[in-house]
Protein backbone atom coordinates (compact mmCIF):
# COMPACT_ATOMS: atom_id res chain seq x y z
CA UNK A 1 0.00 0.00 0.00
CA UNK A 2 1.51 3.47 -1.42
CA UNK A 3 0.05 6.60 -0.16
CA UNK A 4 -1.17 9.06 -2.65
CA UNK A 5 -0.93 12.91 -0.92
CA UNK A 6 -2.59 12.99 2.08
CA UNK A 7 -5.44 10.77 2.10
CA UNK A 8 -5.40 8.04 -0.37
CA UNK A 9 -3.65 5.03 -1.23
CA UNK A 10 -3.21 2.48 -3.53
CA UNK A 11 -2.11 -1.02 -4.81
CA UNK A 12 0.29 -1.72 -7.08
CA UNK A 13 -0.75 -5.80 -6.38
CA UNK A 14 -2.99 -6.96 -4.59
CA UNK A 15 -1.95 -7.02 -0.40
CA UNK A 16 -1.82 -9.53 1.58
CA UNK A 17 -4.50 -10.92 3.75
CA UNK A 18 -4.07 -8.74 7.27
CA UNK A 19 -5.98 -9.11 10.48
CA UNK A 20 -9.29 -7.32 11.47
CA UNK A 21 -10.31 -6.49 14.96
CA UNK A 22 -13.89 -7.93 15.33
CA UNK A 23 -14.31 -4.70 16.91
CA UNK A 24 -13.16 -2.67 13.86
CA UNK A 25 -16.02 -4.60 11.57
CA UNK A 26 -18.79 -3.82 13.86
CA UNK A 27 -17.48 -0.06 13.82
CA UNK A 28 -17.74 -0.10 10.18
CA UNK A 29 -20.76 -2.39 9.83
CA UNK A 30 -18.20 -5.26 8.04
CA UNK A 31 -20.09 -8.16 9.66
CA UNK A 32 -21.96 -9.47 6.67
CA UNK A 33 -19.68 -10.65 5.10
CA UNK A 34 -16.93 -12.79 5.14
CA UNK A 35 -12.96 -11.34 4.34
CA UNK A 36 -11.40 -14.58 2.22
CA UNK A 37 -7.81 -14.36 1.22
CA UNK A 38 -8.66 -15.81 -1.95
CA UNK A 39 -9.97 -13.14 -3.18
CA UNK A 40 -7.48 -10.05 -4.20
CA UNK A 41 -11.18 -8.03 -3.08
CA UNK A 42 -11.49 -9.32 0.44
CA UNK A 43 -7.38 -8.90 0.95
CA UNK A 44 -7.63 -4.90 0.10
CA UNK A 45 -10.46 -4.72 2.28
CA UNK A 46 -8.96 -6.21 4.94
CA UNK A 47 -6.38 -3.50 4.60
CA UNK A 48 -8.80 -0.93 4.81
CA UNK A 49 -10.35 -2.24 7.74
CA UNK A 50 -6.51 -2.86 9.37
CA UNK A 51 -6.70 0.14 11.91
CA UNK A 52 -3.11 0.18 12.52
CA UNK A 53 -2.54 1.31 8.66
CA UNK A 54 -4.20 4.31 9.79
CA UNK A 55 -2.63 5.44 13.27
CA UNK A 56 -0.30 8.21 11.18
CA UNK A 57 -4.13 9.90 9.62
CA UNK A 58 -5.10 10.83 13.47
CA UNK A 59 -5.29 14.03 14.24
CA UNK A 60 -2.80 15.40 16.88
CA UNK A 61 -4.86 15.63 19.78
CA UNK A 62 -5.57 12.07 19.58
CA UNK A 63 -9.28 12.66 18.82
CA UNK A 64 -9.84 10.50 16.20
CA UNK A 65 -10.33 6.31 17.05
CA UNK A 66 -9.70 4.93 13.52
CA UNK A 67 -9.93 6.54 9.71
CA UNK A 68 -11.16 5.12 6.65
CA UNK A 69 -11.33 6.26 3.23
CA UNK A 70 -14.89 5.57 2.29
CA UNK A 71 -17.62 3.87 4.12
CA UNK A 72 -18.50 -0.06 3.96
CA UNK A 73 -21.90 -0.67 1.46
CA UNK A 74 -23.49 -1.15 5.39
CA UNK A 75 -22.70 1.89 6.62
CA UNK A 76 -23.70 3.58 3.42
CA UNK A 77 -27.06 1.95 3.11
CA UNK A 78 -27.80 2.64 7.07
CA UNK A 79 -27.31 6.32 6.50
């Protein structure tokens, strides 16, 4: 994963497989589904949803628990 400027990234291949806190996919409504490391999909995702890819986009007081680019198709539809 490359960033591009200050808030995006991208893949030159697809990532590996990483870990998700179970916490992390209730936060962002990831529970339908299942991540599968098969899939070159479900691997990016699981970057996405990788909370410790994100600790350097919190703000400097601390204030924000996790980032993400865009929201899941959950949260979306639940808004």
């Amino acid at each position: 994963m490359s960033k591009v400027g200050t808030h995006g990234v991208y893949w030159s291949s697809a990532p590996d497989m990483q870990l998700v806190k179970e916490e992390t996919k209730e936060l962002f409504k990831a529970t339908r589904y299942n991540l599968n490391s098969n899939y070159e999909n479900s691997r990016s995702v699981s970057t996405l949803l990788n909370v410790n890819n994100w600790e350097n986009f919190k703000d400097t007081g601390e204030k924000a628990k996790s980032c993400i680019e865009s929201p899941t198709i959950e949260m979306w539809v639940d808004s």
